[in-house]
Protein backbone atom coordinates (compact mmCIF):
# COMPACT_ATOMS: atom_id res chain seq x y z
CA UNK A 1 31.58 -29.55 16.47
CA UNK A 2 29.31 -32.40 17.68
CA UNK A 3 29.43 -34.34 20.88
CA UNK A 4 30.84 -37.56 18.71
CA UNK A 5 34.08 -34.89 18.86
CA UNK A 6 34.25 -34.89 22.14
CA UNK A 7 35.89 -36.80 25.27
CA UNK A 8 33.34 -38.94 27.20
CA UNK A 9 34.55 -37.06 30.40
CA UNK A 10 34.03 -33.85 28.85
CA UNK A 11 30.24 -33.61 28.35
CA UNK A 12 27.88 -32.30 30.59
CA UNK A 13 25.85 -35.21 32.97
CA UNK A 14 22.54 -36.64 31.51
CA UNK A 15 19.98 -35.89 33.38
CA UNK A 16 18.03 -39.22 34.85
CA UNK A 17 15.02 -38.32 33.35
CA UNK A 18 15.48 -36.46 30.41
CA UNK A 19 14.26 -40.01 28.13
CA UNK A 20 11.16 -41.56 30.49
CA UNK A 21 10.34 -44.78 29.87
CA UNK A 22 10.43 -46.68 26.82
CA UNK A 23 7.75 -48.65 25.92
CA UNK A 24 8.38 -51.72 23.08
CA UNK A 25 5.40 -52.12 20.49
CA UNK A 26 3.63 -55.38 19.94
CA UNK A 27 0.30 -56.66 18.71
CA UNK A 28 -1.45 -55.28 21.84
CA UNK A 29 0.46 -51.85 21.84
CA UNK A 30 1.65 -50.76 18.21
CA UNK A 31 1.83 -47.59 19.62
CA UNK A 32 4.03 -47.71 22.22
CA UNK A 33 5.95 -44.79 23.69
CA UNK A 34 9.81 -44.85 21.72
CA UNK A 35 11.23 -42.92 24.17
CA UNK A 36 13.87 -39.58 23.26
CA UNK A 37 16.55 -40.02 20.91
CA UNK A 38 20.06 -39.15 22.53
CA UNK A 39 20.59 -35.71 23.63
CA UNK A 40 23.03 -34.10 20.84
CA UNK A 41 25.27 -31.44 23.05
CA UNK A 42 25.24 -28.14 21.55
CA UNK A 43 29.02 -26.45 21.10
CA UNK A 44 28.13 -23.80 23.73
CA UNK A 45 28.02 -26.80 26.32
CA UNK A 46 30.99 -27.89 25.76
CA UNK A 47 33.01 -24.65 25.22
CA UNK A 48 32.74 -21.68 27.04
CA UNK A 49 34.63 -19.96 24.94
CA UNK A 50 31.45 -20.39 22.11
CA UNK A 51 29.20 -19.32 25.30
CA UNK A 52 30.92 -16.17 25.69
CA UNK A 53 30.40 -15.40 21.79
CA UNK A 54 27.23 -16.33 22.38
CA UNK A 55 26.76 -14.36 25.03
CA UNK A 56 27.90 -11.21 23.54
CA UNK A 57 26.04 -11.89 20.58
CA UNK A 58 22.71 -11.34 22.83
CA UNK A 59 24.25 -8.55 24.44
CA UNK A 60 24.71 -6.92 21.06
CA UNK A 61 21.30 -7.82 20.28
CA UNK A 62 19.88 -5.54 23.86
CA UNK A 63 22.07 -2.60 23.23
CA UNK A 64 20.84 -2.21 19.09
CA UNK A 65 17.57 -2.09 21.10
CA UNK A 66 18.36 0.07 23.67
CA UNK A 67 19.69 2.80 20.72
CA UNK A 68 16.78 1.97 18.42
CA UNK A 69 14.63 3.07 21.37
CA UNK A 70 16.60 6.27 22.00
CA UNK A 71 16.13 6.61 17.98
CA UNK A 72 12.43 6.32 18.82
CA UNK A 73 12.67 9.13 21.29
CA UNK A 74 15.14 11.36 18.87
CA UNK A 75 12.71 11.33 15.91
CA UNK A 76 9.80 11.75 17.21
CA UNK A 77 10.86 15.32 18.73
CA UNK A 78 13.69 16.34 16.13
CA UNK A 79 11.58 15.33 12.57
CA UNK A 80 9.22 17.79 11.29
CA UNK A 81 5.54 15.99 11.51
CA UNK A 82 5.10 17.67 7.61
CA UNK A 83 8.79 16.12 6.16
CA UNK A 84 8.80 13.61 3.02
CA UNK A 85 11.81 11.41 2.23
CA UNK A 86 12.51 9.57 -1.19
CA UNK A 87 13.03 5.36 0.24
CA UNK A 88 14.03 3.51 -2.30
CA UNK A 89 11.91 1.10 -4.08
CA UNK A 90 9.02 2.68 -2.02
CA UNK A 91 8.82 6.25 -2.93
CA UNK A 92 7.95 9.27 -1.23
CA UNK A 93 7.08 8.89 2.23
CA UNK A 94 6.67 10.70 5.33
CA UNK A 95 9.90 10.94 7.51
CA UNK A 96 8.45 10.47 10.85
CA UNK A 97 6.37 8.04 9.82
CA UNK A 98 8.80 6.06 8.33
CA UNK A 99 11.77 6.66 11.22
CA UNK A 100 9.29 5.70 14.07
CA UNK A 101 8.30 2.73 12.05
CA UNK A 102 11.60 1.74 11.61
CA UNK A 103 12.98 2.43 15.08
CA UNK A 104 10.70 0.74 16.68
CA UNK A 105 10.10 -2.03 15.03
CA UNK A 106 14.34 -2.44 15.33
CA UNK A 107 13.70 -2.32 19.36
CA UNK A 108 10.94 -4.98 19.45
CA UNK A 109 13.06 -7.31 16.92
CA UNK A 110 16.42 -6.99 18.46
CA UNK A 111 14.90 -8.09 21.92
CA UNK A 112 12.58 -11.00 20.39
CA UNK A 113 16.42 -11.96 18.44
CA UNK A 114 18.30 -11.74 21.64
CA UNK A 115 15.43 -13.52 23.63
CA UNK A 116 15.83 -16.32 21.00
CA UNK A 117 19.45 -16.63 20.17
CA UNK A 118 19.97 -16.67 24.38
CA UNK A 119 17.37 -19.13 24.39
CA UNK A 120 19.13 -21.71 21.55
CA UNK A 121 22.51 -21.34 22.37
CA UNK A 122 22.75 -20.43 26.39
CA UNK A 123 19.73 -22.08 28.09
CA UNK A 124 18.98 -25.75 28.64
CA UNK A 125 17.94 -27.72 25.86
CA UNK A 126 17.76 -31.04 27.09
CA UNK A 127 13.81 -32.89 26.71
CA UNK A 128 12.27 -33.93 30.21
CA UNK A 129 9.68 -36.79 29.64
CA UNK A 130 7.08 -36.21 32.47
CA UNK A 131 3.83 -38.11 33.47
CA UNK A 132 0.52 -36.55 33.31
CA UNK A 133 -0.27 -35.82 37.02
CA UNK A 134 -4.32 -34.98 38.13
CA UNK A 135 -4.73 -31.23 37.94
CA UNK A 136 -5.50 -30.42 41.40
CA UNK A 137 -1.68 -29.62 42.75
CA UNK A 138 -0.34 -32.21 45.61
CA UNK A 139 2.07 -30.82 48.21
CA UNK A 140 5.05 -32.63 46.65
CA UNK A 141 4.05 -31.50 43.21
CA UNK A 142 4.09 -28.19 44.06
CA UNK A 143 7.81 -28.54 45.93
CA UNK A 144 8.51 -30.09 42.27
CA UNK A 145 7.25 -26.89 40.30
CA UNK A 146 9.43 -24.68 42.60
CA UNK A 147 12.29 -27.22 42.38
CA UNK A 148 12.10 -26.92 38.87
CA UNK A 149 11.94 -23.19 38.50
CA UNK A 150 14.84 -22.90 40.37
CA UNK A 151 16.90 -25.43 38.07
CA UNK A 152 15.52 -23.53 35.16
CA UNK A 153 16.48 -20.29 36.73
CA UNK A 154 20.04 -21.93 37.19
CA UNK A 155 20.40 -23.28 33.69
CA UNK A 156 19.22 -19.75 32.24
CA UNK A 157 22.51 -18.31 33.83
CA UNK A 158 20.50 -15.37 34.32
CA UNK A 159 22.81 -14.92 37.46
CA UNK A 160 26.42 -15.71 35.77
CA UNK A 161 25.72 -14.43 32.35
CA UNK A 162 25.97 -10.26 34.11
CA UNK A 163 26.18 -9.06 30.33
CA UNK A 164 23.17 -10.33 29.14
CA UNK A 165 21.22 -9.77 31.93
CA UNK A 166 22.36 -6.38 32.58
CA UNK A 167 21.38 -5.27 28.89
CA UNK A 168 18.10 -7.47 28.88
CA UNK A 169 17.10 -5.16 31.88
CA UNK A 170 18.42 -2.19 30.10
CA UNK A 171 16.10 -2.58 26.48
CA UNK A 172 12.94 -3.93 28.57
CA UNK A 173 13.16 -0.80 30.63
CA UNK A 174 13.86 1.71 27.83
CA UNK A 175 11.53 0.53 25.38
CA UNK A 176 8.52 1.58 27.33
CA UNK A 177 9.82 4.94 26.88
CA UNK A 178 8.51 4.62 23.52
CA UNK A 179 5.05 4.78 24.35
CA UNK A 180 5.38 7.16 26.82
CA UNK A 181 6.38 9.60 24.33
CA UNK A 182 3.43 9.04 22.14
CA UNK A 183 1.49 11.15 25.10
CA UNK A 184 2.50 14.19 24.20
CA UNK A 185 -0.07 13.33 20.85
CA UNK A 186 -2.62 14.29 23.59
CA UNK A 187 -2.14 17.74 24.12
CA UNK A 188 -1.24 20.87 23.72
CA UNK A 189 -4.34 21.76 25.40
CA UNK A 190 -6.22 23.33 23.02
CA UNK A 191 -6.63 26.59 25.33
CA UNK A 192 -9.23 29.26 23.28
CA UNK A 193 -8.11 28.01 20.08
CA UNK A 194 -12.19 26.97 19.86
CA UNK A 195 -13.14 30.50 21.18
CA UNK A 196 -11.50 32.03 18.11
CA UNK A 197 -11.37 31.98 13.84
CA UNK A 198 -9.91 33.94 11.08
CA UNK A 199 -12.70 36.45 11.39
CA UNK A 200 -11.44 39.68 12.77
CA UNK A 201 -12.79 43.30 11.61
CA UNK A 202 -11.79 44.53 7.76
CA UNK A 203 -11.35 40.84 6.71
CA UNK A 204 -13.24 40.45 3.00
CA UNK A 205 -16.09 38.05 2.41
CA UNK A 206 -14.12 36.10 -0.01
CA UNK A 207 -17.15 33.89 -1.93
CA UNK A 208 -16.13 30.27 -2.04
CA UNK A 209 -16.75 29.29 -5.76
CA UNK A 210 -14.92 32.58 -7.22
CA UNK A 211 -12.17 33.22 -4.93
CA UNK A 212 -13.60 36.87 -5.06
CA UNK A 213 -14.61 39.03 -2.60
CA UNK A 214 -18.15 40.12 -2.64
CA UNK A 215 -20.10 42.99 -3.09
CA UNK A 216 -23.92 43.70 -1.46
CA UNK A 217 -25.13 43.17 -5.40
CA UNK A 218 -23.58 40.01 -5.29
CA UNK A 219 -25.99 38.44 -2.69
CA UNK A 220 -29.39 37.86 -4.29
CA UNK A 221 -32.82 38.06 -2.01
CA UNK A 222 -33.56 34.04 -1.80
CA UNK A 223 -30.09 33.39 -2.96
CA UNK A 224 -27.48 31.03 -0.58
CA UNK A 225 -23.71 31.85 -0.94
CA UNK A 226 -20.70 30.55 1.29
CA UNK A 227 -17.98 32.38 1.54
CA UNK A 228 -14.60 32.19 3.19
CA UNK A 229 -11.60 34.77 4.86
CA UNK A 230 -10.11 36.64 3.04
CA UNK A 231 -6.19 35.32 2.78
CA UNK A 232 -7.40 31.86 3.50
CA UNK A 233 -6.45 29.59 0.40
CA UNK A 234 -7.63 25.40 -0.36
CA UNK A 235 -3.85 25.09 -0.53
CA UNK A 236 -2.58 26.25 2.84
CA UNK A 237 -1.48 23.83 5.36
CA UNK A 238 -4.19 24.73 7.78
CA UNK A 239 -7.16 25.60 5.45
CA UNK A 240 -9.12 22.51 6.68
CA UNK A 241 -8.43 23.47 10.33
CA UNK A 242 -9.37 27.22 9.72
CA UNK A 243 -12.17 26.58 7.50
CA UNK A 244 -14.11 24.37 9.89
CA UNK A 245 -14.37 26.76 12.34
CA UNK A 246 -14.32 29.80 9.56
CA UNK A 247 -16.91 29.12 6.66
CA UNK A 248 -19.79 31.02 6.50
CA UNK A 249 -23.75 31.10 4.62
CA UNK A 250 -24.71 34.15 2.98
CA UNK A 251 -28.11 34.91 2.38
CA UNK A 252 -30.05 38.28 1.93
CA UNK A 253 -33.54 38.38 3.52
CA UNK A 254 -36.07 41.57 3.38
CA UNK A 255 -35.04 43.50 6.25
CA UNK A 256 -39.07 43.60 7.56
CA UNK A 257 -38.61 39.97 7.62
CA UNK A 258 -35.72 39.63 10.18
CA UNK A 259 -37.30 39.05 13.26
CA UNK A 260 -34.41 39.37 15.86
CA UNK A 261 -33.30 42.51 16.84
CA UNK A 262 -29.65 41.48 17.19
CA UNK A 263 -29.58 39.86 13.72
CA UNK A 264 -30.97 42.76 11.80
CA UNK A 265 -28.07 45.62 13.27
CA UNK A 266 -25.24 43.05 12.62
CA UNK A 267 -26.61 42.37 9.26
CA UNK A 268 -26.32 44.63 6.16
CA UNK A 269 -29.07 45.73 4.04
CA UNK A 270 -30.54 42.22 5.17
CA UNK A 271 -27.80 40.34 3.68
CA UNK A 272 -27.21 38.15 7.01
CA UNK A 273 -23.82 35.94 7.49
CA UNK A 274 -24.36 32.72 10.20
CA UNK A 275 -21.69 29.66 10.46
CA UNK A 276 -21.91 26.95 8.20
CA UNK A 277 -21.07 24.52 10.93
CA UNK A 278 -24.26 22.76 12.56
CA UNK A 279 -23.81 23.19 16.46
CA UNK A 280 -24.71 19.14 16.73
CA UNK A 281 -21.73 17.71 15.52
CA UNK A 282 -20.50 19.69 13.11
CA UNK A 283 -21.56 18.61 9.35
CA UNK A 284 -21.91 21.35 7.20
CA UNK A 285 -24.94 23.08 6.58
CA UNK A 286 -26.30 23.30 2.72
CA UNK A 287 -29.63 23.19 2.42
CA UNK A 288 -31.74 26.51 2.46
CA UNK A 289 -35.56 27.21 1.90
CA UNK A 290 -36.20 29.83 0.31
CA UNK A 291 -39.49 30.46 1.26
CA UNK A 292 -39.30 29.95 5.08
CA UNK A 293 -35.92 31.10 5.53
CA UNK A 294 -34.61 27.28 7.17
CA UNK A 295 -31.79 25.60 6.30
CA UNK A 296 -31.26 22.35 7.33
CA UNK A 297 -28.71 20.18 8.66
CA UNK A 298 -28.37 16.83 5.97
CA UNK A 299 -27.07 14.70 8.50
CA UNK A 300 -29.64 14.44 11.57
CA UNK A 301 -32.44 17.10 9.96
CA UNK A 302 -31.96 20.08 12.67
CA UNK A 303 -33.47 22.97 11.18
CA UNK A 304 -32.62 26.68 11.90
CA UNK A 305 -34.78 29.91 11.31
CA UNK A 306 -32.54 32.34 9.84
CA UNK A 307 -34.39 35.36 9.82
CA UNK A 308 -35.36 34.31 13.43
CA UNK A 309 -31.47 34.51 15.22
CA UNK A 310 -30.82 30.85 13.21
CA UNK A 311 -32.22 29.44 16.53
CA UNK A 312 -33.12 25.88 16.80
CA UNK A 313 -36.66 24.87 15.43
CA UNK A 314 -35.86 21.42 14.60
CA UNK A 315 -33.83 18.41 15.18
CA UNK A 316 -30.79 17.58 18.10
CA UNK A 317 -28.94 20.62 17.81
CA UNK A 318 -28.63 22.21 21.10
CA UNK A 319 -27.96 25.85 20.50
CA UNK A 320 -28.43 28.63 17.46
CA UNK A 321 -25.93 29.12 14.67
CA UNK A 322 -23.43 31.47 15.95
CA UNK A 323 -23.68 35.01 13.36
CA UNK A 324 -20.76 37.05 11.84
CA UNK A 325 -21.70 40.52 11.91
CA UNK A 326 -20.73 42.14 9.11
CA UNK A 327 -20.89 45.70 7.27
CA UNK A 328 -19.40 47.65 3.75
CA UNK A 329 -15.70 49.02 3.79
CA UNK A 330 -15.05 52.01 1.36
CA UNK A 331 -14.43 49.81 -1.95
CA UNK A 332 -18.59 48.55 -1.43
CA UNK A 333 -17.02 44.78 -0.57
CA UNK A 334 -18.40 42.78 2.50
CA UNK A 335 -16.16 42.93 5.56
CA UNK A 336 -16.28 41.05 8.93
CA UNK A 337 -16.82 43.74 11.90
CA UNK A 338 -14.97 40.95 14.25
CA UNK A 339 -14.84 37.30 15.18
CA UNK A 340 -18.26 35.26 16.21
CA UNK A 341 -19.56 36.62 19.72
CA UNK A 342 -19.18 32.35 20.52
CA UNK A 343 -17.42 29.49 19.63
CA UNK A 344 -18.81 27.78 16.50
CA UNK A 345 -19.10 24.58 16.10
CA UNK A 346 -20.78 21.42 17.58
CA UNK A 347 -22.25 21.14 21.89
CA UNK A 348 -19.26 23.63 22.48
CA UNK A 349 -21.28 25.27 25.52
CA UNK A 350 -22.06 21.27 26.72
CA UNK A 351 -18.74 20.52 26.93
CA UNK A 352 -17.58 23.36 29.19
């Protein structure tokens, strides 16, 4: 239906100055303002039944954001963090990846779509011509700004249209919910989970290139070995968790060597077990001298003493390698006589 359809006395007043002036070209002014073309009344002006259609149409649009929202909120506690889901054509994906995804991006396009289709259909859409004004504000131009945003507040029908505005209010204040939830990604606390590994007395030195436990003939004088828990497999869901906190360096020094008191009675026949994990931030340690008993950190060079406490003799770590003190159960195999006496890994004691 177009305006041609409908009685002159039906349509809504022009506004004065919706066209501005109109400016005819000539040979000193080809370029002269043509003005608007006529104002082409959309069916929602004209029929209020079509405005109420239109109106629940951006109602609709609100609520599917409002429950995409609470979909937001229901899979991000309900789905399992570990789930996969066959999407066709995509493939195997992660479920709470992909419902969050989906859920949310739902909630953000059902408002823009509502915002939009209210826009088009309910709002004004007639073209004001206006003059360029300086940019300093005059008195009466700022009575016009405020006249103005009060007409536009009145054509919105923000006030008259309850439905839309009631729902509008409803998805804008829901879908910050959304984000709110993604703060519980910041804790649990992590409590003395960094006070504590897999090491606890009669757990096996498992070495890390066999898979099989090891013996004191194992462990060559001058020789490096890491090693692992016992129990603790590359294919567990937490072996990347556990093993950064768990893996160990095995080397066997002459017991006249060993210069700290503490590191000779947890040790075993010299064979001496320390924490892989370099206490400055955490890279594994690989690199052993033979000779001088170091081994150093590849990624900033700090250098320990192993037959010395592993203390720091190089380089920005700030404390010694924490040691495993270990011992022989009946079967002659390596065991763990209890956890690390401190938390391994990197500036634990800085940060409290």
């Amino acid at each position: 239906m177009s305006s041609q359809d409908i009685p002159e006395e039906n349509l809504p007043a022009e506004q004065e100055h919706a066209h501005g002036a109109v400016g005819v070209a000539d040979e000193k002014d080809p370029f002269a303002d043509p003005g608007l073309p006529p104002h082409e009344h959309r069916v929602q002006d004209i029929d209020e039944r079509a405005a109420r259609r239109s109106e629940r149409a951006v109602a609709l649009m609100f609520t599917v954001s409002m429950l995409a929202t609470v979909g937001f909120i229901a899979s991000y506690v309900t789905i399992p963090h570990d789930r996969a889901v066959y999407v066709f054509p995509i493939g195997h994906v992660n479920a709470l990846n992909f419902a969050l995804g989906l859920t949310l991006g739902v909630a953000l396009f059902a408002i823009g779509a509502g915002a939009v289709h209210w826009a088009r259909t309910l709002m004004s859409d007639v073209e004001v011509a206006d003059e360029r004004h300086p940019i300093e504000a005059a008195p009466e131009v700022k009575a016009k700004v405020m006249a103005d945003f009060q007409q536009g507040a009145k054509e919105s029908a923000l006030g008259r249209r309850k439905l839309i505005r009631n729902t509008m209010f409803g998805a804008l204040a829901l879908f910050p919910l959304s984000g709110v939830m993604l703060l519980r990604d910041l804790g649990p606390l992590p409590g003395t989970k960094l006070r504590h590994t897999m090491w606890q007395k009669g757990k096996l030195l498992v070495n890390m290139n066999t898979n099989e436990p090891l013996r004191p003939s194992d462990v060559a004088v001058g020789s490096l070995t890491f090693a692992k828990p016992e129990g603790l497999e590359e294919h567990d869901e937490e072996f990347q968790t556990e093993i950064a906190k768990a893996a160990l360096m095995i080397v066997r020094i002459q017991p006249k060597n060993i210069k700290d008191k503490r590191e000779l009675a947890w040790s075993h026949q010299g064979i001496v077990a320390y924490s892989k994990i370099c206490t400055h931030v955490g890279c594994p340690i690989s690199l052993y001298e033979q000779q001088t008993h170091h081994v150093l950190c590849p990624c900033h060079q700090s250098t320990f003493d192993l037959s010395d406490g592993a203390r720091v003799i190089f380089g920005p770590a700030g404390h010694a390698l924490p040691q495993l003190r270990i011992g022989v159960n009946d079967e002659g195999y390596l065991e763990a006589l209890g956890d690390f006496e401190e938390p391994v890994g990197p500036a634990f004691w800085e940060r409290g």
